[in-house]
C-alpha atoms as a PDB file:
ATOM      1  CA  UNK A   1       0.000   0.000   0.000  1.00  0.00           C
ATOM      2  CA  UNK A   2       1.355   3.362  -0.807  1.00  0.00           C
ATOM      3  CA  UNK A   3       0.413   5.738   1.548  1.00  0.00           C
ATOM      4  CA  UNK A   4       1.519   9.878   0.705  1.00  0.00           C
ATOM      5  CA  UNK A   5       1.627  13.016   3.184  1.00  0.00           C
ATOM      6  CA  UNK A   6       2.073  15.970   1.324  1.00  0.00           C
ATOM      7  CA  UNK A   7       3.368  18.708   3.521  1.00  0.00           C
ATOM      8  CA  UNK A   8       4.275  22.476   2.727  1.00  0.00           C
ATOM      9  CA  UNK A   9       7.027  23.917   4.811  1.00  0.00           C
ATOM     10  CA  UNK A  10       7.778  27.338   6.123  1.00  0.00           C
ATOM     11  CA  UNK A  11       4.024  27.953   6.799  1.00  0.00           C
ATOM     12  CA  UNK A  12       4.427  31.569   8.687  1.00  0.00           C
ATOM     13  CA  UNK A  13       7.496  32.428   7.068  1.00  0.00           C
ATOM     14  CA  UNK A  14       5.168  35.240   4.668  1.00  0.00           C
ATOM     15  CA  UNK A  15       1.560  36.045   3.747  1.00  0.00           C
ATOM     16  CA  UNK A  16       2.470  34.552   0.057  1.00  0.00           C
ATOM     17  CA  UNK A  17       3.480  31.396   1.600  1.00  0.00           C
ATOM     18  CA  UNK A  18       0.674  31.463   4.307  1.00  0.00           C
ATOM     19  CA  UNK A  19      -1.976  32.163   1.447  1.00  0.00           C
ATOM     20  CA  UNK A  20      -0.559  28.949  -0.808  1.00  0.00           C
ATOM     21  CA  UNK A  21      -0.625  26.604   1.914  1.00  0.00           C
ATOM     22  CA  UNK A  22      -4.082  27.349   2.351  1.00  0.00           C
ATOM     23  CA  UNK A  23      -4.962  27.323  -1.430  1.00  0.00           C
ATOM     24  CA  UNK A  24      -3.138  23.883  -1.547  1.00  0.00           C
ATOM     25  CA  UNK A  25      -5.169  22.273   1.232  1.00  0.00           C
ATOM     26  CA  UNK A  26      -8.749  23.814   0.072  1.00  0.00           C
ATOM     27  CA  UNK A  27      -8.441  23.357  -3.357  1.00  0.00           C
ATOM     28  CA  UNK A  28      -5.556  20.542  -4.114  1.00  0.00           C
ATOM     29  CA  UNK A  29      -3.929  17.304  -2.326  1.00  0.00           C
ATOM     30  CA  UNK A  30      -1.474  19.316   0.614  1.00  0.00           C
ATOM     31  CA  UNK A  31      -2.466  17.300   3.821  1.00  0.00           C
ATOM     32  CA  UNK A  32       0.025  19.012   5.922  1.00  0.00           C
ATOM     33  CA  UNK A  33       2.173  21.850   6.938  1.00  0.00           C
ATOM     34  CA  UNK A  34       5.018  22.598   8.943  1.00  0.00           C
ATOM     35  CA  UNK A  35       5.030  25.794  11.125  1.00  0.00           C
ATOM     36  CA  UNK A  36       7.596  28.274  12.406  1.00  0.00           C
ATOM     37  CA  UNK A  37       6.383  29.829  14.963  1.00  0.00           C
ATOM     38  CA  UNK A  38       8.872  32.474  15.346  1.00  0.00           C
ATOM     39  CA  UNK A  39       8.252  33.803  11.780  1.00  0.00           C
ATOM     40  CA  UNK A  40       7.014  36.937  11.185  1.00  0.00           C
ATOM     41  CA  UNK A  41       3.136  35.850   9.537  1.00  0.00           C
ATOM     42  CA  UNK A  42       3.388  33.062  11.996  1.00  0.00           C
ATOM     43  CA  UNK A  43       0.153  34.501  13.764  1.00  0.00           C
ATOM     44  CA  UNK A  44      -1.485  34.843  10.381  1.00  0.00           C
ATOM     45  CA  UNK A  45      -0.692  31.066   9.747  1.00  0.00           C
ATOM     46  CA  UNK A  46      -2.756  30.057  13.001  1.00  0.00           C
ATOM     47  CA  UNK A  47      -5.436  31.938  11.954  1.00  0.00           C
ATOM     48  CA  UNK A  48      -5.725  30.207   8.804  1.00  0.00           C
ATOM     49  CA  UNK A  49      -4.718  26.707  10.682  1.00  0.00           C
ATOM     50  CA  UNK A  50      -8.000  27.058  12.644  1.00  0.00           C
ATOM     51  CA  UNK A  51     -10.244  27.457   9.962  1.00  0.00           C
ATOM     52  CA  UNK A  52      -8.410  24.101   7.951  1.00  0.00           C
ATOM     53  CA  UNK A  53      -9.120  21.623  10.648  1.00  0.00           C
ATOM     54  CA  UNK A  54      -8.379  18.571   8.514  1.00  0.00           C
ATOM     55  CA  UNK A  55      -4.403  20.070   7.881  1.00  0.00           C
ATOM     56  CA  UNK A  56      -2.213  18.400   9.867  1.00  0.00           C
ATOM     57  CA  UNK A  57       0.191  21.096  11.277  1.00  0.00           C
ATOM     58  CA  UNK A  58       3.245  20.264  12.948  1.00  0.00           C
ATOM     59  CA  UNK A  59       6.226  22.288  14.147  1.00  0.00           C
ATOM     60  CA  UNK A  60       9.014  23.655  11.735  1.00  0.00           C
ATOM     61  CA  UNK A  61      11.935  23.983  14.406  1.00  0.00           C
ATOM     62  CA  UNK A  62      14.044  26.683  13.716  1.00  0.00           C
ATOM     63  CA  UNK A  63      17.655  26.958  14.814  1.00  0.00           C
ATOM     64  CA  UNK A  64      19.404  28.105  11.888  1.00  0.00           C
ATOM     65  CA  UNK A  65      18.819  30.744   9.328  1.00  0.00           C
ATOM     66  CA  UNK A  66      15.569  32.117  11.012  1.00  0.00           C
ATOM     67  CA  UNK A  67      14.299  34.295  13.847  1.00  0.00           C
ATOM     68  CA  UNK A  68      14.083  32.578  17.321  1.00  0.00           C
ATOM     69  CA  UNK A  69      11.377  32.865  19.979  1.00  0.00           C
ATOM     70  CA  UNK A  70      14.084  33.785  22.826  1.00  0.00           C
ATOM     71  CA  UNK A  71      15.423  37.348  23.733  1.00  0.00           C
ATOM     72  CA  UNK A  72      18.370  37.441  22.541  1.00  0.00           C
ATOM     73  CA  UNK A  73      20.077  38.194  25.777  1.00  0.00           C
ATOM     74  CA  UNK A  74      19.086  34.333  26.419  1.00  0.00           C
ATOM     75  CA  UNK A  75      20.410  33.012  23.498  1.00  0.00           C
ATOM     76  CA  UNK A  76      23.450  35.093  22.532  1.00  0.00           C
ATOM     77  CA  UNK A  77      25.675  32.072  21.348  1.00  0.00           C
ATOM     78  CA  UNK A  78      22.292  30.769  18.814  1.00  0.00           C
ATOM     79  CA  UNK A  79      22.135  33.865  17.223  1.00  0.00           C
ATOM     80  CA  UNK A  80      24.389  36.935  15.398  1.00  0.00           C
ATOM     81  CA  UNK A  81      24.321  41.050  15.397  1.00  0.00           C
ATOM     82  CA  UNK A  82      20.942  40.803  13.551  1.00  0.00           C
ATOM     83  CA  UNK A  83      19.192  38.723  15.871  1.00  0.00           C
ATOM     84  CA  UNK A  84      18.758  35.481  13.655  1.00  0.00           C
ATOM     85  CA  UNK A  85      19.979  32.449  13.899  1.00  0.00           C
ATOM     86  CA  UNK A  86      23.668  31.616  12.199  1.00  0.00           C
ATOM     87  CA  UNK A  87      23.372  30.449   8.331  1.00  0.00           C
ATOM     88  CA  UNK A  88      26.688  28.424   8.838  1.00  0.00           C
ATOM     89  CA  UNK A  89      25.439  24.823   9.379  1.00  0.00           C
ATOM     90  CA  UNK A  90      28.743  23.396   9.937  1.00  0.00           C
ATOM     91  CA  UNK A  91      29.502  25.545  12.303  1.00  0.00           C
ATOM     92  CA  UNK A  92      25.951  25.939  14.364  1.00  0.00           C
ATOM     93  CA  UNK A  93      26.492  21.763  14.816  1.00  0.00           C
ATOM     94  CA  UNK A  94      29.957  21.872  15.747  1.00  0.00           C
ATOM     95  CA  UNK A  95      28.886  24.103  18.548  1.00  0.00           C
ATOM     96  CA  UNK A  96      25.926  22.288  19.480  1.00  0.00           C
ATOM     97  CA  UNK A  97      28.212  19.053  19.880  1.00  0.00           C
ATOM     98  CA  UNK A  98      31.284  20.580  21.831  1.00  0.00           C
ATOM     99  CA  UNK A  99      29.862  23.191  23.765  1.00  0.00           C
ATOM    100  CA  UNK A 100      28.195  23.165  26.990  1.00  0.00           C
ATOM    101  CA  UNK A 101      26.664  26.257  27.448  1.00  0.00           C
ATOM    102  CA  UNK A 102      25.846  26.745  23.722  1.00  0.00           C
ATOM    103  CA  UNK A 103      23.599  23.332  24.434  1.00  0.00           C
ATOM    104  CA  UNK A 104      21.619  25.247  27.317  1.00  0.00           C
ATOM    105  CA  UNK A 105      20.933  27.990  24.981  1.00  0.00           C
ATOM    106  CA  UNK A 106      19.340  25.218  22.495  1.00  0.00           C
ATOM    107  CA  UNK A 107      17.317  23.431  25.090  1.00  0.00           C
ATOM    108  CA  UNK A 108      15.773  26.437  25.839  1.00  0.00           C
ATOM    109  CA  UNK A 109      14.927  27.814  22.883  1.00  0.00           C
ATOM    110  CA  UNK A 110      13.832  24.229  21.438  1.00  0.00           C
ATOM    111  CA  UNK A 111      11.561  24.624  24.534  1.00  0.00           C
ATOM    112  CA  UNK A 112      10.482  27.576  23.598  1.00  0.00           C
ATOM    113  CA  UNK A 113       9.342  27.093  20.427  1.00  0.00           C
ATOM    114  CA  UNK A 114       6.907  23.736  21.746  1.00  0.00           C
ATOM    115  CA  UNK A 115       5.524  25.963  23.945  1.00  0.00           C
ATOM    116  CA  UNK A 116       4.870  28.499  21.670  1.00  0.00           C
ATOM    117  CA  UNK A 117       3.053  25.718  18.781  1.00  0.00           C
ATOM    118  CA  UNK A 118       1.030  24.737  22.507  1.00  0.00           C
ATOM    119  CA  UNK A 119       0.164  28.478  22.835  1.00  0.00           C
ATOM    120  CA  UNK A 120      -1.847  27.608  19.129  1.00  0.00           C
ATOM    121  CA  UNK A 121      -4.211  25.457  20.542  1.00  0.00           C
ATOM    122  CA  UNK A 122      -3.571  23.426  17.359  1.00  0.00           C
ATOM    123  CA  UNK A 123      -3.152  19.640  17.644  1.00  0.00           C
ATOM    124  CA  UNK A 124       0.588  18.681  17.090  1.00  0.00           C
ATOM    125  CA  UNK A 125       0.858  16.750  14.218  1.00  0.00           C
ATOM    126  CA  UNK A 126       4.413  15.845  13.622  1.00  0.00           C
ATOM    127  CA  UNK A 127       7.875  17.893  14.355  1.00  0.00           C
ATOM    128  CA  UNK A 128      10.557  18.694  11.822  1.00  0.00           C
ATOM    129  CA  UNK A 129      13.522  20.971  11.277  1.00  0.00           C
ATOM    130  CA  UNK A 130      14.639  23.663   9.156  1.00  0.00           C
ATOM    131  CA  UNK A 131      17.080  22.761   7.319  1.00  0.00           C
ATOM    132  CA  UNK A 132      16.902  19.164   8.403  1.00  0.00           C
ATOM    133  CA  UNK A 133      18.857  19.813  11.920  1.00  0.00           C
ATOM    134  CA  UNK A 134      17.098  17.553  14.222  1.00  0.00           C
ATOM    135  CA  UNK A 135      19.804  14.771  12.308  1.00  0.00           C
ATOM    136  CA  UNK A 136      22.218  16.531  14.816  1.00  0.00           C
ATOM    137  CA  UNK A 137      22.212  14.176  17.690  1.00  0.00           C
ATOM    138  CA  UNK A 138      22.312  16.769  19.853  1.00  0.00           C
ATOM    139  CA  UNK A 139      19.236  18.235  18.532  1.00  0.00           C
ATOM    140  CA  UNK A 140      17.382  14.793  18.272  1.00  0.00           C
ATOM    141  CA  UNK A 141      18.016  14.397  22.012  1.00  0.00           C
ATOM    142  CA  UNK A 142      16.529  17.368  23.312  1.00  0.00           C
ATOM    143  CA  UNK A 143      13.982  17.051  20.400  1.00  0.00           C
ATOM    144  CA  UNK A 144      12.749  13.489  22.475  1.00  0.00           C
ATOM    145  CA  UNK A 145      13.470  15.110  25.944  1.00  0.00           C
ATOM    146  CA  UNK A 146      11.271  17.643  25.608  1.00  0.00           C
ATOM    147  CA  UNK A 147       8.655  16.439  23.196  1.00  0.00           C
ATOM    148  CA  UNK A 148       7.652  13.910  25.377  1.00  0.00           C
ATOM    149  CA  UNK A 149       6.081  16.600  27.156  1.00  0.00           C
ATOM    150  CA  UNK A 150       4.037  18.587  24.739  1.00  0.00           C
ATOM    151  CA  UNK A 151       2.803  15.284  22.769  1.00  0.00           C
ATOM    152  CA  UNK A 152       5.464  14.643  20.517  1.00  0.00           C
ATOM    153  CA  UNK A 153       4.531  11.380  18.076  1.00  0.00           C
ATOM    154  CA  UNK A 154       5.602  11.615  15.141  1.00  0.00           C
ATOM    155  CA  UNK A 155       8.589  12.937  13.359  1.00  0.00           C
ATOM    156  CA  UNK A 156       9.827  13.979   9.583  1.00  0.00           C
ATOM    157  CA  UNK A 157      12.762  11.061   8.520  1.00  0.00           C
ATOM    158  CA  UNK A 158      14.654  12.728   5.669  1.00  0.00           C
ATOM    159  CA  UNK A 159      15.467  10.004   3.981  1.00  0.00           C
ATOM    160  CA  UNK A 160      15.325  10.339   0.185  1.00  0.00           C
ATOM    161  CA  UNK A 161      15.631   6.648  -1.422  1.00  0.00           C
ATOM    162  CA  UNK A 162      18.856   6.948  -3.994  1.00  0.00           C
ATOM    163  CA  UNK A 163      16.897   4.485  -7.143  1.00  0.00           C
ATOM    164  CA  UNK A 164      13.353   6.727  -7.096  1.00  0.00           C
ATOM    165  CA  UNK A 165      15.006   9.771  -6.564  1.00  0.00           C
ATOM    166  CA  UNK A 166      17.113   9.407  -9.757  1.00  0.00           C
ATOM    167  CA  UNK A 167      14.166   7.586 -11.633  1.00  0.00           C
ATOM    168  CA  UNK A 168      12.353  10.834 -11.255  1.00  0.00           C
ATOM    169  CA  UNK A 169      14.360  13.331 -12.548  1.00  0.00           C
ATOM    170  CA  UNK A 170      17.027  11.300 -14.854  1.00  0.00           C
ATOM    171  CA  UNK A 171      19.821  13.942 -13.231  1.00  0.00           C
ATOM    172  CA  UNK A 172      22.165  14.852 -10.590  1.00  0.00           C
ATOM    173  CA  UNK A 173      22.572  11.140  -9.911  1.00  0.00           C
ATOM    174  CA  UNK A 174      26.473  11.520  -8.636  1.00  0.00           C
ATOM    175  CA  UNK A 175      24.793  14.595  -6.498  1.00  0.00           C
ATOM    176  CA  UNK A 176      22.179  12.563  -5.462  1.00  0.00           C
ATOM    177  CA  UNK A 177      24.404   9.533  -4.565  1.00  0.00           C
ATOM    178  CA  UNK A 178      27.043  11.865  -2.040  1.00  0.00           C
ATOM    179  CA  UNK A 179      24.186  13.040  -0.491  1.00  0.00           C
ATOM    180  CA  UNK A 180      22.727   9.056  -0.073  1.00  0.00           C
ATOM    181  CA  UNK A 181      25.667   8.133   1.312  1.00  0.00           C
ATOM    182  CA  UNK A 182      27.021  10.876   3.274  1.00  0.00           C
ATOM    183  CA  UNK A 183      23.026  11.270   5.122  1.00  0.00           C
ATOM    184  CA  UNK A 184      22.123   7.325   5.058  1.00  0.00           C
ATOM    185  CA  UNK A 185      24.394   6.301   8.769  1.00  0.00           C
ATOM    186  CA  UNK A 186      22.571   9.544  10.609  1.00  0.00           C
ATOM    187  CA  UNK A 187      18.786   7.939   9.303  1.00  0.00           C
ATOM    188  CA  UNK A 188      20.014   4.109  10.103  1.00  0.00           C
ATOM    189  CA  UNK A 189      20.579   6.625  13.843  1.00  0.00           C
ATOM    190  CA  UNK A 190      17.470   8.570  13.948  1.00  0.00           C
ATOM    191  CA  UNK A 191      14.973   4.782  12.894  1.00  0.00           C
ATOM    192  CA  UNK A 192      16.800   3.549  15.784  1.00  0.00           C
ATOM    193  CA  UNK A 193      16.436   6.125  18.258  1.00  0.00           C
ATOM    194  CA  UNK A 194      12.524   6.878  17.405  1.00  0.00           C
ATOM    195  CA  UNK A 195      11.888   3.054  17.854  1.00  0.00           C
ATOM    196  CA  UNK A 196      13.218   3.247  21.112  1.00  0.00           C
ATOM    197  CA  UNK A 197      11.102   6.548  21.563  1.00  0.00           C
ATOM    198  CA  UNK A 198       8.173   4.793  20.164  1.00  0.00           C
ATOM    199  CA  UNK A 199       7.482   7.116  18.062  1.00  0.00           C
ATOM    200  CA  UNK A 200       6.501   6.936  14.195  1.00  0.00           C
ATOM    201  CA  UNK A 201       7.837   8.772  11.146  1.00  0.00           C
ATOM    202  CA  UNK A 202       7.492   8.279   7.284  1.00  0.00           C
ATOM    203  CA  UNK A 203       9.767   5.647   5.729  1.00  0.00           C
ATOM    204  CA  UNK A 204      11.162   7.840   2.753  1.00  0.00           C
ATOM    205  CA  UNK A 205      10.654  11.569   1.896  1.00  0.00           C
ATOM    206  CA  UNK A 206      10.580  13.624  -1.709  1.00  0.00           C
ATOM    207  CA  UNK A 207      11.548  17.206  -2.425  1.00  0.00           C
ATOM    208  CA  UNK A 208      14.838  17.028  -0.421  1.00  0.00           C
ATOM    209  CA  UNK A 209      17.037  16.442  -3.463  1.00  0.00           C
ATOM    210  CA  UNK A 210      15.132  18.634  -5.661  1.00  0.00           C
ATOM    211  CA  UNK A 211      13.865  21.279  -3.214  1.00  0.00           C
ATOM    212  CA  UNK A 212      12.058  24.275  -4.600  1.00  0.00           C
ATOM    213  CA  UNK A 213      11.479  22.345  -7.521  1.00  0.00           C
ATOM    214  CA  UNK A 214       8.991  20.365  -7.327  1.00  0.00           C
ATOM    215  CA  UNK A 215       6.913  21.345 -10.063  1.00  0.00           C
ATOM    216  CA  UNK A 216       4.000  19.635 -11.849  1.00  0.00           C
ATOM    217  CA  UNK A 217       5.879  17.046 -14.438  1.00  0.00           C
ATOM    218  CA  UNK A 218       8.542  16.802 -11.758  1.00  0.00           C
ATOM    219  CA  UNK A 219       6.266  15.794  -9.489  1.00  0.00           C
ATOM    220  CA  UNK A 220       4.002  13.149 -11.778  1.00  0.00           C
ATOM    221  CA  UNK A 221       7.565  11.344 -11.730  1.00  0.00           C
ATOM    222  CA  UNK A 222       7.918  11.451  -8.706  1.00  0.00           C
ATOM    223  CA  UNK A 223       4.022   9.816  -7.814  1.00  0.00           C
ATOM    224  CA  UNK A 224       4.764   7.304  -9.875  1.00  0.00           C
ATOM    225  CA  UNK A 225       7.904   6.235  -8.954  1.00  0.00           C
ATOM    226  CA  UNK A 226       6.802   6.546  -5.638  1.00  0.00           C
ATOM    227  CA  UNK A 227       7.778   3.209  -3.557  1.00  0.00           C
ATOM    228  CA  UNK A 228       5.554   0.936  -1.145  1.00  0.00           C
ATOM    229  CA  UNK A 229       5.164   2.210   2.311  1.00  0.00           C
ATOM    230  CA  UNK A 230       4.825   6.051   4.029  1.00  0.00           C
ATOM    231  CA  UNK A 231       6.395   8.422   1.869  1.00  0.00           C
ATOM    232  CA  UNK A 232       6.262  12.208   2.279  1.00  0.00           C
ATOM    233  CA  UNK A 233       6.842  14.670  -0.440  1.00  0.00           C
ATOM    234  CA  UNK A 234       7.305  18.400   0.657  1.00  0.00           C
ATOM    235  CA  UNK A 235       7.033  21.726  -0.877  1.00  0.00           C
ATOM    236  CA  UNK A 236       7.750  25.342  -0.718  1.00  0.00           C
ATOM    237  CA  UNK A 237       4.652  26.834  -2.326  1.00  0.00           C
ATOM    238  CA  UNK A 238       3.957  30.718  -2.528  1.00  0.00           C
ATOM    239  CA  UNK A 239       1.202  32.765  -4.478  1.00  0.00           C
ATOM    240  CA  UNK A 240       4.309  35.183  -4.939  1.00  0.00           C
ATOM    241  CA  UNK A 241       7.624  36.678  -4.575  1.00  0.00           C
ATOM    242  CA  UNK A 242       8.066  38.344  -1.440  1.00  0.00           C
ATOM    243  CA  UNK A 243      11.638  39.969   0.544  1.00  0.00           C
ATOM    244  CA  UNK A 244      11.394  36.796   2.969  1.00  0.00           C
ATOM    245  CA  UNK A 245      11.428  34.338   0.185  1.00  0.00           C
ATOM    246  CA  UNK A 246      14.016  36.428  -1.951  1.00  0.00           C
ATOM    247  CA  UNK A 247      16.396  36.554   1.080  1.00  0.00           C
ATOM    248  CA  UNK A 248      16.355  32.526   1.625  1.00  0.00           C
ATOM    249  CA  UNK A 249      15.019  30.507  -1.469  1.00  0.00           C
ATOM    250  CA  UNK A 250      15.745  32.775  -4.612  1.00  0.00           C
ATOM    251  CA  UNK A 251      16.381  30.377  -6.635  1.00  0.00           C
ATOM    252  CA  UNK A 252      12.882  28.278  -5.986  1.00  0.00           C
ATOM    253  CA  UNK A 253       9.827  27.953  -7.909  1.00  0.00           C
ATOM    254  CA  UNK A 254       7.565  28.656  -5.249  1.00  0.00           C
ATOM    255  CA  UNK A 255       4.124  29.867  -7.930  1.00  0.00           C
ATOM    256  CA  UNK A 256       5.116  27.030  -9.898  1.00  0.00           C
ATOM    257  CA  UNK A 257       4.652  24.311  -6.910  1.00  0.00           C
ATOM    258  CA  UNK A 258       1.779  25.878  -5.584  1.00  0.00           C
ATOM    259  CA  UNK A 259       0.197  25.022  -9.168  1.00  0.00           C
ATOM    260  CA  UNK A 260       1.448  21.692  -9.201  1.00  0.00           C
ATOM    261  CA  UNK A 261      -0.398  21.140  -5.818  1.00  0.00           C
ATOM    262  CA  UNK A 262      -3.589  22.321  -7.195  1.00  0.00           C
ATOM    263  CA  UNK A 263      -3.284  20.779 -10.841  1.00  0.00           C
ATOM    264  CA  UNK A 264      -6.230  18.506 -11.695  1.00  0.00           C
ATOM    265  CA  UNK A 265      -3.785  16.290 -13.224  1.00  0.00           C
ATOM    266  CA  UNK A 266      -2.090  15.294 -10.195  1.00  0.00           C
ATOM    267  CA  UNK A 267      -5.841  14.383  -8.284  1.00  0.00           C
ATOM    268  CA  UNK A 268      -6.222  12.202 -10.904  1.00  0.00           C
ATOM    269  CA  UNK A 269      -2.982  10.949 -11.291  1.00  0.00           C
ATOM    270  CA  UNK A 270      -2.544  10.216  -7.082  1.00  0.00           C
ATOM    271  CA  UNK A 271      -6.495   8.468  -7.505  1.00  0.00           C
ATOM    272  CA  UNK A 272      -5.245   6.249 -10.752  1.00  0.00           C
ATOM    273  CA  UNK A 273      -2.302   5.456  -8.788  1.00  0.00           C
ATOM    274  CA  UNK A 274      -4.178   4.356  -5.838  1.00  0.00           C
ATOM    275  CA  UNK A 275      -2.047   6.147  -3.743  1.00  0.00           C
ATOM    276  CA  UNK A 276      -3.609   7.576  -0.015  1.00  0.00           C
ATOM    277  CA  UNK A 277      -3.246  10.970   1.372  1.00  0.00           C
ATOM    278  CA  UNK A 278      -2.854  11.057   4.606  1.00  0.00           C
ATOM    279  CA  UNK A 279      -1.161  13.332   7.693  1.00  0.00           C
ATOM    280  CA  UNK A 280       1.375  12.126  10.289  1.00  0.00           C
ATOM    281  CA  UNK A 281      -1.028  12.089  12.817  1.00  0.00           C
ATOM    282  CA  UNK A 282      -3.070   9.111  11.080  1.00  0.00           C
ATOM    283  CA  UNK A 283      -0.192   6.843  11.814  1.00  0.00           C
ATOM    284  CA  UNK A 284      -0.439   6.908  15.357  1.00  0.00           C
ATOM    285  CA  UNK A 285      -4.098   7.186  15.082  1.00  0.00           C
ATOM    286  CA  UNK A 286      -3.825   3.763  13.356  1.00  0.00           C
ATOM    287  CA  UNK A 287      -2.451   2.091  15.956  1.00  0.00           C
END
């Protein structure tokens, strides 16, 4: 049986991406979205989450590239001059790892930013991270630490199978494969530490190799190469360009996903494929 949760990220990041999300859930297949609640339009994307009771919305942790939920006279190792997070990866996880105090700072604000998704008074659906960071096994832990107490049950594994991920697009295959093999001993990590959790996740995700362009041919590929089991595709759609998304993704096709999402073609495609839309609540509601 192949079972599909189609999630949209960065919901709050911008009205644009706020007013897709919801255009993709009313009128085409998204079943979920991922929230950052330290955004800017992140009170705009509640609003609109309470009137879409059937989208599963889950928290979009942010601790890179972003704006936390923290002073910053908590935080002052997390974040630079501007008051955002660092852009430099690498370097955020190295100090996550090594350094004590820098760990504090990222329990808290982890903390933080549950609490804040509780404030919603939406149900939690799943948890994720910008950027992917909860692969960080310093992250992870303080991810199950503290979502044990606000609900936590289901997480985003981004793991993007090497075979249908080439089959899709016919490119980037030696990309593809570095990636495969550099991410595939930190997923074998995070299976085995959210079975011990007992907590579920998807078995493969889509969009993480070819983020921001997931458009509609792309994406037929992709449905049909899509394997047996939970698989998640995600997206990054927008009604428009805005400073938010020119600053971070300028390079995506945001309008362009959004009408991939809505496309009549892909309903019937997803329905001819017997493939099932679901959210990551439904597979702990399952059980």
């Amino acid at each position: 049986m192949k079972k599909l949760i189609i999630t949209g990220d960065d919901f709050g990041l911008a009205l644009p991406v706020n007013e897709a999300i919801e255009e993709a859930h009313v009128n085409g297949i998204l079943t979920a979205a991922s929230l950052m609640v330290g955004a800017r339009a992140a009170a705009d994307a509640v609003e609109r989450a309470h009137r879409l009771p059937s989208l599963g919305v889950g928290l979009h942790l942010v601790l890179v590239e972003g704006l936390p939920i923290l002073p910053p006279e908590s935080i002052p190792d997390l974040i630079g001059s501007d008051g955002e997070f660092s852009s430099h990866r690498v370097r955020a996880g190295i100090n996550f790892f090594f350094k004590p105090g820098v760990r504090r700072q990222l329990a808290a604000e982890i903390r933080s930013q549950f609490q804040a998704f509780r404030t919603t008074n939406l149900p939690l659906d799943h948890v994720n991270s910008h950027n992917h960071m909860h692969l960080h096994p310093t992250v992870l832990s303080i991810i199950l630490k503290v979502g044990k107490e606000f609900g936590l049950k289901t997480i985003r594994v981004p793991y993007e199978p090497l075979l249908p991920s080439w089959l899709a697009s016919r490119k980037g295959l030696f990309r593809k494969l570095v990636s495969w093999l550099f991410l595939s001993p930190w997923i074998f990590l995070l299976h085995r530490r959210l079975r011990r959790a007992q907590l579920r996740s998807n078995k493969f995700v889509f969009g993480m190799n070819d983020s921001g362009n997931m458009q509609l041919l792309h994406l037929l590929r992709f449905l049909h190469c899509l394997p047996e089991g939970v698989s998640e595709i995600y997206f990054h759609p927008a009604t428009r360009r805005c400073p938010e998304i020119e600053r971070t993704m300028p390079d995506y096709h945001h309008e362009a996903e959004l009408e991939a999402l809505t496309s009549p073609v892909t309903r019937q495609t997803l329905s001819s494929l017997g493939i099932e839309k679901i959210t990551f609540s439904d597979l702990w509601k399952a059980k």
